[in-house]
N, C-alpha and C. Protein backbone atom coordinates (compact mmCIF):
# COMPACT_ATOMS: atom_id res chain seq x y z
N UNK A 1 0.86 -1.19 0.00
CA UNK A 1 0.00 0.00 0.00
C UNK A 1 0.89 1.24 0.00
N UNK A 2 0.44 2.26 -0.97
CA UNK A 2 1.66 3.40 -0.60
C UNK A 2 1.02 4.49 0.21
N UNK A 3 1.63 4.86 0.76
CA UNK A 3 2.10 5.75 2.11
C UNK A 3 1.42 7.00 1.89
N UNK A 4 0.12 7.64 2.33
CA UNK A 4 -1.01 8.02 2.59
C UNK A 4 -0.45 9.58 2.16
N UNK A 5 -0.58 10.10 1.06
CA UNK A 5 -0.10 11.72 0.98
C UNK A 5 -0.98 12.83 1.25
N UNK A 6 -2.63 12.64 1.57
CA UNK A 6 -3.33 13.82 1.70
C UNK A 6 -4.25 13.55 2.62
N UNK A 7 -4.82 14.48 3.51
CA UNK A 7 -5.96 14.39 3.94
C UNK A 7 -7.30 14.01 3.13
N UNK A 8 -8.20 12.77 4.12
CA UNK A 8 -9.09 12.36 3.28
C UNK A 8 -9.79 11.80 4.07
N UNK A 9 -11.43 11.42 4.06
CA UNK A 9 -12.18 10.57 4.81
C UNK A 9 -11.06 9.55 4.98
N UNK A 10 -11.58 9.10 6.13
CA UNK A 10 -11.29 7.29 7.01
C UNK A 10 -9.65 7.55 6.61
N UNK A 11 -8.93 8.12 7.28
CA UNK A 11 -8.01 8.34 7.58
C UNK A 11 -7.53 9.34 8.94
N UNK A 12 -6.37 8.79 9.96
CA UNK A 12 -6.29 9.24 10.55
C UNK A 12 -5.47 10.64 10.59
N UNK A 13 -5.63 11.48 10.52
CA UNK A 13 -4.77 12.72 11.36
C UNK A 13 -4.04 13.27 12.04
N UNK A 14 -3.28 13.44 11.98
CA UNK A 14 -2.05 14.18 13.32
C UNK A 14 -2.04 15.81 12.60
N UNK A 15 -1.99 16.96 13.84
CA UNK A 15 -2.28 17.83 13.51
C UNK A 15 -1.72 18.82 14.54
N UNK A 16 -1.00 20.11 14.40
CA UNK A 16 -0.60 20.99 16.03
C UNK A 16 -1.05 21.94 14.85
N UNK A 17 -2.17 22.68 16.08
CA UNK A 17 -3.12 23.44 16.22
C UNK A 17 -2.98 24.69 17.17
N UNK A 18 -3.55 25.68 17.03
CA UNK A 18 -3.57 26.87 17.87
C UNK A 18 -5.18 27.47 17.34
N UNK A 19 -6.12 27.69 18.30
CA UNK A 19 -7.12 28.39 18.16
C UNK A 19 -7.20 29.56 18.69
N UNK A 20 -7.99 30.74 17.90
CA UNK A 20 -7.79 31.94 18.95
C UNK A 20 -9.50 32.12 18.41
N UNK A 21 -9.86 33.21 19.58
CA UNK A 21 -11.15 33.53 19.75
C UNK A 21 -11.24 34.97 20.15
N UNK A 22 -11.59 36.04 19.21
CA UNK A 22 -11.29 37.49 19.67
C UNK A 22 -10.09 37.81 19.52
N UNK A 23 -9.33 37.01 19.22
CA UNK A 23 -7.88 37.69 19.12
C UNK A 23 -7.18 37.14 19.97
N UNK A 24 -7.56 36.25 20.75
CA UNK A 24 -6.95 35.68 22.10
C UNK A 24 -6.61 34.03 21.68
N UNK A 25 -5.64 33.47 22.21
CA UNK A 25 -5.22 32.31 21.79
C UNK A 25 -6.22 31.65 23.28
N UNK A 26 -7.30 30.46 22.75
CA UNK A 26 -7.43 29.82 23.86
C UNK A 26 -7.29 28.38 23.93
N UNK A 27 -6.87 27.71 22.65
CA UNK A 27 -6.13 26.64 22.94
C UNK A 27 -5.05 26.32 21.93
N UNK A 28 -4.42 25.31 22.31
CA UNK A 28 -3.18 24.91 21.52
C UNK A 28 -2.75 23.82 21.83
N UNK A 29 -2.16 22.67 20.64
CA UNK A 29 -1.76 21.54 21.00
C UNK A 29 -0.05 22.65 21.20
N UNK A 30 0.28 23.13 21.31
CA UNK A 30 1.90 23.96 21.19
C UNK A 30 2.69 22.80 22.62
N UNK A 31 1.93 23.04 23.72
CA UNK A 31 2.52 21.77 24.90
C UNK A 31 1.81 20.57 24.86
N UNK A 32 1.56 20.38 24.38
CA UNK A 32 1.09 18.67 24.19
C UNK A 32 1.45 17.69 22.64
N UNK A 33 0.97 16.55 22.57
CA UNK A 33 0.95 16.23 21.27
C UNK A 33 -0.01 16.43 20.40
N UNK A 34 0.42 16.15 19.21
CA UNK A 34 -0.05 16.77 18.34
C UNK A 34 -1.77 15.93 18.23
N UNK A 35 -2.86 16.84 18.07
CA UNK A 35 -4.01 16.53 18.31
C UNK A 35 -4.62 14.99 16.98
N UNK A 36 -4.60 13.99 17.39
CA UNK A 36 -5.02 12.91 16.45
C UNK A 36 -6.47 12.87 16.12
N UNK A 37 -7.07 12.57 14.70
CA UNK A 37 -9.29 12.45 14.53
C UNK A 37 -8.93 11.53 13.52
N UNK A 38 -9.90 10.86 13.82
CA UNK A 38 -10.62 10.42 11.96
C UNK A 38 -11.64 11.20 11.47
N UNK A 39 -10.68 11.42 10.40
CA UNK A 39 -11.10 12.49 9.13
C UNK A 39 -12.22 12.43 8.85
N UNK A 40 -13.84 13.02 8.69
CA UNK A 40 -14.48 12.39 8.10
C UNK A 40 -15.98 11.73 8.57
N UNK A 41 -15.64 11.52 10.12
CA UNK A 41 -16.30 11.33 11.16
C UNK A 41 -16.62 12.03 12.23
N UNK A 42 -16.76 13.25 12.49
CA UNK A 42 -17.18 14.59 12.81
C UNK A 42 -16.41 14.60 14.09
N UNK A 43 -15.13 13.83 14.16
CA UNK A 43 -14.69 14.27 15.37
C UNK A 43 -13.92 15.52 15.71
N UNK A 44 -13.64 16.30 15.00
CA UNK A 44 -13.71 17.89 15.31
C UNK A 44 -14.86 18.34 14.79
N UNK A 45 -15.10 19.55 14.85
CA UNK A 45 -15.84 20.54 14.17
C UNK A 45 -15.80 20.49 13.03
N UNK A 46 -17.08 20.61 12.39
CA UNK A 46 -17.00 20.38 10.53
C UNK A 46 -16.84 21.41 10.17
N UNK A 47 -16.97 22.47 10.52
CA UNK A 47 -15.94 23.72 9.88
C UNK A 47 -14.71 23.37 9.48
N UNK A 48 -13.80 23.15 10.19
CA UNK A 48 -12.29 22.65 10.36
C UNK A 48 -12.42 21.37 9.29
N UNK A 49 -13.19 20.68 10.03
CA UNK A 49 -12.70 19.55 9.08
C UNK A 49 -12.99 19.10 7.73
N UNK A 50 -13.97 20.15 6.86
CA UNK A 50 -14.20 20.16 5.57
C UNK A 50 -13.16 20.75 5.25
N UNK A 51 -12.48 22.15 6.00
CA UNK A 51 -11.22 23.10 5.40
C UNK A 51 -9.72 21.34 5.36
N UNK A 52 -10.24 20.65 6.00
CA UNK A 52 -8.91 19.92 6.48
C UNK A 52 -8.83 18.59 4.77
N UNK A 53 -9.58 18.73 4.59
CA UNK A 53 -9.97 17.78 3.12
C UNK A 53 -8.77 18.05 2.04
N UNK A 54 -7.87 17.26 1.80
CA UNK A 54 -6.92 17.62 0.45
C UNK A 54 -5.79 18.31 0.95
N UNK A 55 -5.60 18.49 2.32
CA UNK A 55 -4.30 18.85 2.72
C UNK A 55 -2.96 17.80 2.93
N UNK A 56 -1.92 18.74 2.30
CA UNK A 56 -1.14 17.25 2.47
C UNK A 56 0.09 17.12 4.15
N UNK A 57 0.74 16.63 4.14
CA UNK A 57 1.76 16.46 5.24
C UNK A 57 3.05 17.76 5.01
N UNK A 58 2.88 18.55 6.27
CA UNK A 58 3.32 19.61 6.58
C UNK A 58 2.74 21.20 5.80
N UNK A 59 1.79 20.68 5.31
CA UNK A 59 0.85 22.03 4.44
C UNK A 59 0.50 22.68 6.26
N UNK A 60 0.37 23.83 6.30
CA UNK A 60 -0.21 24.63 7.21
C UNK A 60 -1.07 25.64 6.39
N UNK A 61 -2.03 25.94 7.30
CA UNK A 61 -3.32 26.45 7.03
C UNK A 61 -4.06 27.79 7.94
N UNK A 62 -4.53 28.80 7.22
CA UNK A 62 -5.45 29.58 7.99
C UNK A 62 -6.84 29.09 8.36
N UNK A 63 -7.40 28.79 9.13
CA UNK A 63 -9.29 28.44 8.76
C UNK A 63 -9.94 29.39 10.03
N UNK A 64 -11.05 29.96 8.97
CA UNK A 64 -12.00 30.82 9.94
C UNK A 64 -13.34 29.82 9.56
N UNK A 65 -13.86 29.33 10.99
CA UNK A 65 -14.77 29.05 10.45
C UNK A 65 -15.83 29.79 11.70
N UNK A 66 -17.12 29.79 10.88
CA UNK A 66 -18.09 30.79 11.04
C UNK A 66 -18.78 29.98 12.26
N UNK A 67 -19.24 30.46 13.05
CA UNK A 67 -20.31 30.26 14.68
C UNK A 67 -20.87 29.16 14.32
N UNK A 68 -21.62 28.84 13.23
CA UNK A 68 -22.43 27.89 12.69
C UNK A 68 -21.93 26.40 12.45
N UNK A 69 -21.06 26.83 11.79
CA UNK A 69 -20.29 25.69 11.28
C UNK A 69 -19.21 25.06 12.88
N UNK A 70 -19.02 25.92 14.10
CA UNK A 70 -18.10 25.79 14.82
C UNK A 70 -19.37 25.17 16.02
N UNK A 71 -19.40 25.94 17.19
CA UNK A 71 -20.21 25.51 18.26
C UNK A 71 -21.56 26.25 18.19
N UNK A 72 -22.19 26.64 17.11
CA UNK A 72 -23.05 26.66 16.83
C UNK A 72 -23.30 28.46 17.04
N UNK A 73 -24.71 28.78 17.10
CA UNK A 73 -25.45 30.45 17.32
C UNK A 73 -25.60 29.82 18.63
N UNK A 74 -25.80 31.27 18.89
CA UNK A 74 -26.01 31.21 20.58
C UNK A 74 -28.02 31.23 20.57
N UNK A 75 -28.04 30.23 21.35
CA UNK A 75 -29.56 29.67 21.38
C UNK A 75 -30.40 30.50 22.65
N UNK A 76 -31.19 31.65 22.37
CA UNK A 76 -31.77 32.21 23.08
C UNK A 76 -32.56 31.39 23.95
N UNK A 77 -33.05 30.23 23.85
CA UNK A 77 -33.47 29.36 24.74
C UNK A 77 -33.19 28.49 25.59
N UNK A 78 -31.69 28.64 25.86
CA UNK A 78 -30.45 27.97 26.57
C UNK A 78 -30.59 28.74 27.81
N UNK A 79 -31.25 29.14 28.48
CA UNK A 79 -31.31 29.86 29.65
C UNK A 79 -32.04 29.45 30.67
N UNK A 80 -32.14 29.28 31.35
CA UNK A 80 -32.56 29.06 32.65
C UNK A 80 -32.86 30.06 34.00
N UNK A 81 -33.54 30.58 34.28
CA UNK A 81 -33.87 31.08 35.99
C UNK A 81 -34.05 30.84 37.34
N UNK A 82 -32.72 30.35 38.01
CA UNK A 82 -33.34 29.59 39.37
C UNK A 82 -33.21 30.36 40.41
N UNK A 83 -34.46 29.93 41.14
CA UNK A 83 -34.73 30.57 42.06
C UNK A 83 -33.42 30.56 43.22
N UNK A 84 -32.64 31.31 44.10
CA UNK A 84 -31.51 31.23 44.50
C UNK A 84 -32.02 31.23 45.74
N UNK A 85 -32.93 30.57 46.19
CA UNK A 85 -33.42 29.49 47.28
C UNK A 85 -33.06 28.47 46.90
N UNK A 86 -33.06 27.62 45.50
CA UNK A 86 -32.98 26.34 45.52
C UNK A 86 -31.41 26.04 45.20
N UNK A 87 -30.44 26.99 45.12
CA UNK A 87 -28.84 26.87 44.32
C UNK A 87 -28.64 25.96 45.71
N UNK A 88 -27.59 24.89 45.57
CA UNK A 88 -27.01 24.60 45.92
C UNK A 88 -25.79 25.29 46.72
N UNK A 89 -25.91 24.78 47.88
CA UNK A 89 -25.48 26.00 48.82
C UNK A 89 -23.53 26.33 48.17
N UNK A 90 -22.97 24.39 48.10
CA UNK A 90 -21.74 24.07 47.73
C UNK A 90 -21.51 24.57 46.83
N UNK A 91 -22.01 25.14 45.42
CA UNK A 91 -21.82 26.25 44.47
C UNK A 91 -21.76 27.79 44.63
N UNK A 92 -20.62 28.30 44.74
CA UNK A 92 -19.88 29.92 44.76
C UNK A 92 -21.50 30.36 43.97
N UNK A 93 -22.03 31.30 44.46
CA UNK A 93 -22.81 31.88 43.53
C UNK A 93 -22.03 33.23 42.89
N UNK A 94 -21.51 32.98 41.61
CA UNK A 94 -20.54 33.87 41.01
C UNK A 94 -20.72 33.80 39.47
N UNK A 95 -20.21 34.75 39.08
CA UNK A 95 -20.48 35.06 37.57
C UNK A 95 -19.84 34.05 36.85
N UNK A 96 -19.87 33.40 35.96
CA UNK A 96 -18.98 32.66 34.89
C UNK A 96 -18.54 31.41 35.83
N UNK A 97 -19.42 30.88 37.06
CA UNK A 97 -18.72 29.53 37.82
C UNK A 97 -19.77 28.63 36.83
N UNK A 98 -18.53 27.50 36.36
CA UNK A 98 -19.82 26.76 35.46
C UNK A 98 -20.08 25.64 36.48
N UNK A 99 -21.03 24.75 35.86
CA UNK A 99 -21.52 23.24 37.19
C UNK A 99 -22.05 22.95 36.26
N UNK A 100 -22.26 21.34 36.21
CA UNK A 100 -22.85 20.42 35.80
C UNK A 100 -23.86 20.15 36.45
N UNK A 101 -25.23 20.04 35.74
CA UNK A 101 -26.42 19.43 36.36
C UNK A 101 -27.06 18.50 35.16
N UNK A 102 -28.48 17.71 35.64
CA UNK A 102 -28.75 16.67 34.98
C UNK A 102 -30.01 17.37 34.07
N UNK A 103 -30.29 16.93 32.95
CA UNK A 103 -31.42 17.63 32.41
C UNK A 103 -32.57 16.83 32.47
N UNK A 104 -33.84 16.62 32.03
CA UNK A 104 -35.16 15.90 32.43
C UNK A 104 -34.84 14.84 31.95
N UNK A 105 -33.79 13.84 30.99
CA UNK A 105 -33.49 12.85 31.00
C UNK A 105 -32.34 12.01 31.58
N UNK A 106 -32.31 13.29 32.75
CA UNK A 106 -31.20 12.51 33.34
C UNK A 106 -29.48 12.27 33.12
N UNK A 107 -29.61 13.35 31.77
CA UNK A 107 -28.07 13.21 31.41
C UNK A 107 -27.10 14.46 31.62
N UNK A 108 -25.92 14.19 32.09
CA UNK A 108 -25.42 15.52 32.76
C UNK A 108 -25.79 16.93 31.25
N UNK A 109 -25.11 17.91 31.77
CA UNK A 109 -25.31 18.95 30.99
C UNK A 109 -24.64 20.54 31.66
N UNK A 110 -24.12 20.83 31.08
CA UNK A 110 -23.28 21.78 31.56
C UNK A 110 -23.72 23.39 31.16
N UNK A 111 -23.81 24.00 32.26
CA UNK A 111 -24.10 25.60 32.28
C UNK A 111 -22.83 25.97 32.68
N UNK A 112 -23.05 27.60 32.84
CA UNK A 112 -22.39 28.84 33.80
C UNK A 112 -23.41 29.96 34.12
N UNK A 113 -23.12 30.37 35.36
CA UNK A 113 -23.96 31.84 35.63
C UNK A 113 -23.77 32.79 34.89
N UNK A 114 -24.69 33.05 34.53
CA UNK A 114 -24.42 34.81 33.26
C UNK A 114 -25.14 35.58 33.81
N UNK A 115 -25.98 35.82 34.89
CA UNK A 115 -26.81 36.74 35.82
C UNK A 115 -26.92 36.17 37.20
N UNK A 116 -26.75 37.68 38.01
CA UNK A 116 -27.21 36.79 39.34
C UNK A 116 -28.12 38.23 39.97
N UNK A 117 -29.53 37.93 40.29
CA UNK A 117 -29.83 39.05 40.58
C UNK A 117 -30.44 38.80 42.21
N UNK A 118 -31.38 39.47 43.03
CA UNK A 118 -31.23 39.23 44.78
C UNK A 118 -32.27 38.01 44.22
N UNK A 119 -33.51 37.56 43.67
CA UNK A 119 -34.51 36.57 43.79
C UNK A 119 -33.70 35.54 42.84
N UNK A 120 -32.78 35.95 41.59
CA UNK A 120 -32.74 34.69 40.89
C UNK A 120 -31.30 34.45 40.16
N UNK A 121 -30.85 33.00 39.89
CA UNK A 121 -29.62 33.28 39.10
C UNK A 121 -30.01 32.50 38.15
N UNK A 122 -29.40 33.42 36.63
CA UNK A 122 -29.60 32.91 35.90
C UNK A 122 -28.39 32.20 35.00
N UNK A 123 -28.82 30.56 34.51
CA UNK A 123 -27.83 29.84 33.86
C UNK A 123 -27.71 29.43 32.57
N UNK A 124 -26.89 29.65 32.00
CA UNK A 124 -27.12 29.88 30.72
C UNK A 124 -25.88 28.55 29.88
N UNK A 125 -26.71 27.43 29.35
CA UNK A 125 -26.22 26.46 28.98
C UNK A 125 -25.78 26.53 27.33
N UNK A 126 -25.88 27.42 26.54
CA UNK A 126 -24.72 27.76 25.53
C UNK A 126 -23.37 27.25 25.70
N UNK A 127 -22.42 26.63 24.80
CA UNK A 127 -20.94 26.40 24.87
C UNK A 127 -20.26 27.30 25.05
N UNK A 128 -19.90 27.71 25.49
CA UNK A 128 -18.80 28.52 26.10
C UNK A 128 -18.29 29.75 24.30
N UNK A 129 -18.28 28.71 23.76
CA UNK A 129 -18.09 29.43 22.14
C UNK A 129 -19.00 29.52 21.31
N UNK A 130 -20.01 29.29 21.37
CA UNK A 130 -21.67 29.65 20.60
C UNK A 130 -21.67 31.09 20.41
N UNK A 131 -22.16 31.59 19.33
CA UNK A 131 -21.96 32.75 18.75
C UNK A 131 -20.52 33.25 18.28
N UNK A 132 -19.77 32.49 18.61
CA UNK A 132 -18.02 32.72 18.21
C UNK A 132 -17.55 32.67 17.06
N UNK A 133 -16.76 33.39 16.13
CA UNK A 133 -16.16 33.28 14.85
C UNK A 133 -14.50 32.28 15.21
N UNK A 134 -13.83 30.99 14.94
CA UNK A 134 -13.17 30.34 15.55
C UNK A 134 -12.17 30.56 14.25
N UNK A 135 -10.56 31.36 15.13
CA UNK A 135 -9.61 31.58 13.95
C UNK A 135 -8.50 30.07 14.17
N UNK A 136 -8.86 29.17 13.46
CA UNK A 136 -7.68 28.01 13.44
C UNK A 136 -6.23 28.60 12.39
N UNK A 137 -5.22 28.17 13.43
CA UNK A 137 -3.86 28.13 12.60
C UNK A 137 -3.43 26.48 12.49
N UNK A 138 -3.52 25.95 11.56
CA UNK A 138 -3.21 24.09 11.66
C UNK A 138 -2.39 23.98 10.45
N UNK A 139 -1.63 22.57 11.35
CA UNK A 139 -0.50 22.02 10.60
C UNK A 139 -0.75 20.71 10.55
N UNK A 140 -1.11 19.52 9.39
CA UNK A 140 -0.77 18.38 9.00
C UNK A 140 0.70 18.34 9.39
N UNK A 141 0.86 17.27 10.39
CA UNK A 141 1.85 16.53 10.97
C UNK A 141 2.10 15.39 10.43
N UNK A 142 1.24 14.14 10.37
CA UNK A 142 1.05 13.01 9.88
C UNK A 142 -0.11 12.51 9.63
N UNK A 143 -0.22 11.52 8.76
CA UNK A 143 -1.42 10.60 8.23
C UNK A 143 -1.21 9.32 8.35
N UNK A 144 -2.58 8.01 8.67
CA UNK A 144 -2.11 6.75 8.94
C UNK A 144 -3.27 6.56 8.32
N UNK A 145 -3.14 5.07 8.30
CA UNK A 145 -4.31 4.20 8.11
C UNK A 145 -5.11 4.08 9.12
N UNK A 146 -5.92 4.29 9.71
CA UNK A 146 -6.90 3.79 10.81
C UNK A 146 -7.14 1.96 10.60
N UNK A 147 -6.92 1.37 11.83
CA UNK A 147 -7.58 0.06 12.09
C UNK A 147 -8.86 0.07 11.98
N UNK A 148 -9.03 -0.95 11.75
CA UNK A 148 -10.43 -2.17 11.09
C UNK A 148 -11.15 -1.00 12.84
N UNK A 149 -10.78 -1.28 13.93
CA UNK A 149 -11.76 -1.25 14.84
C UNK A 149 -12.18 0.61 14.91
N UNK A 150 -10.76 1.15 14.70
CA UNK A 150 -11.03 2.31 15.12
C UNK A 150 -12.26 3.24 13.59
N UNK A 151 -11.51 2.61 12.57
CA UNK A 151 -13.00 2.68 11.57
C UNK A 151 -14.50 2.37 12.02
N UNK A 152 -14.32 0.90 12.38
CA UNK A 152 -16.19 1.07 13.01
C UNK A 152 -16.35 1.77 14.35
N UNK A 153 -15.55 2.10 15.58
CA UNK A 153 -16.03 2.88 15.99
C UNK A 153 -16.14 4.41 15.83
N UNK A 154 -15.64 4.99 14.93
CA UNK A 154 -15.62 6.33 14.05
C UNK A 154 -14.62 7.24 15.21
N UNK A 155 -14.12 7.05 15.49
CA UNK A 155 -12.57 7.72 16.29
C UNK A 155 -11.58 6.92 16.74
N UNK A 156 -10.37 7.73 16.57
CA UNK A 156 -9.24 7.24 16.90
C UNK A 156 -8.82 6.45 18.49
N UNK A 157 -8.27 5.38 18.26
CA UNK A 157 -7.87 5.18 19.50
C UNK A 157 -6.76 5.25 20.37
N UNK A 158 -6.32 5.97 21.65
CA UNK A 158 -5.12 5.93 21.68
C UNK A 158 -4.59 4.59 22.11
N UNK A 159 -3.36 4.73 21.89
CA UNK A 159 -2.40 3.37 22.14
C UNK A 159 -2.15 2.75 22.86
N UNK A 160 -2.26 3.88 24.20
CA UNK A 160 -2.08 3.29 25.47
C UNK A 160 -3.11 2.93 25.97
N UNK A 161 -4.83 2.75 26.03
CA UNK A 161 -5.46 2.75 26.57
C UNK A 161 -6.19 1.62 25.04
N UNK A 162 -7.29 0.82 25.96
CA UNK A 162 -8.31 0.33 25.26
C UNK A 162 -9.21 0.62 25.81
N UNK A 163 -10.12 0.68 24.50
CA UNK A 163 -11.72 1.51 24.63
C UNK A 163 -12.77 0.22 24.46
């Protein structure tokens, strides 16, 4: 088989990345390794990863991708009002403290306070980057074949660990 030259579905990825948001860098593989997906299988953001299609090994890249395509518009109905009788006492009642709570099916779900007024605080379960324009700087590092398993389960697996 010869030796994988471009980005493409069902192929794996290696990639060092820097995201900024506003102008501000808020993440980066820069201290870690380089971030591994299968291509193809929405394990990043499909913004990114349609721009990531046909790139080859060591191509670097600008990608803006738009709110939509990234963590979505910010959903005016993502809000919540609780009464600050019922907050949990063990939660800081403070601006931007996020907490996990369960939603009516029982599955966790993650807010932060974006209001706190004397009767109520309000929580507002938007991603942290909803409404955000997301500036990627990325570099193709390497490309592999993905295994038989990590194909049917549609992400990569790391090496050290079984899933």
């Amino acid at each position: 088989m010869s030796e994988l030259k471009i980005v493409a579905n069902d192929v794996v990825v290696a990639i060092d990345y820097m995201l900024m948001v506003d102008g501000e860098i808020i993440d980066s593989s820069a201290e870690r390794e380089p971030l591994e997906f299968l291509q193809g299988h929405g394990n990043i953001i499909s913004g990114l990863e349609q721009e990531m299609l046909g790139m080859e090994i060591g191509e670097s890249k600008e990608v803006v991708v738009a709110a939509i395509d990234g963590y979505g518009e910010i959903d005016p109905e993502a809000y919540i009002d609780v009464p600050r009788g019922e907050f949990p006492e063990h939660i800081p009642v403070e601006l931007g403290v996020e907490l996990q709570v369960q939603n009516e099916k029982g599955e966790p779900a993650y807010a932060r306070i974006d209001k706190i007024e004397s009767e109520e605080v309000q929580l507002n379960f938007n991603h942290p980057l909803a409404g955000k324009e997301l500036h990627f700087s990325v570099q193709v590092i390497a490309l592999r074949k993905p295994s038989d398993e990590e194909v049917e389960h549609g992400h990569v697996h790391d090496h050290n660990h079984e899933h």
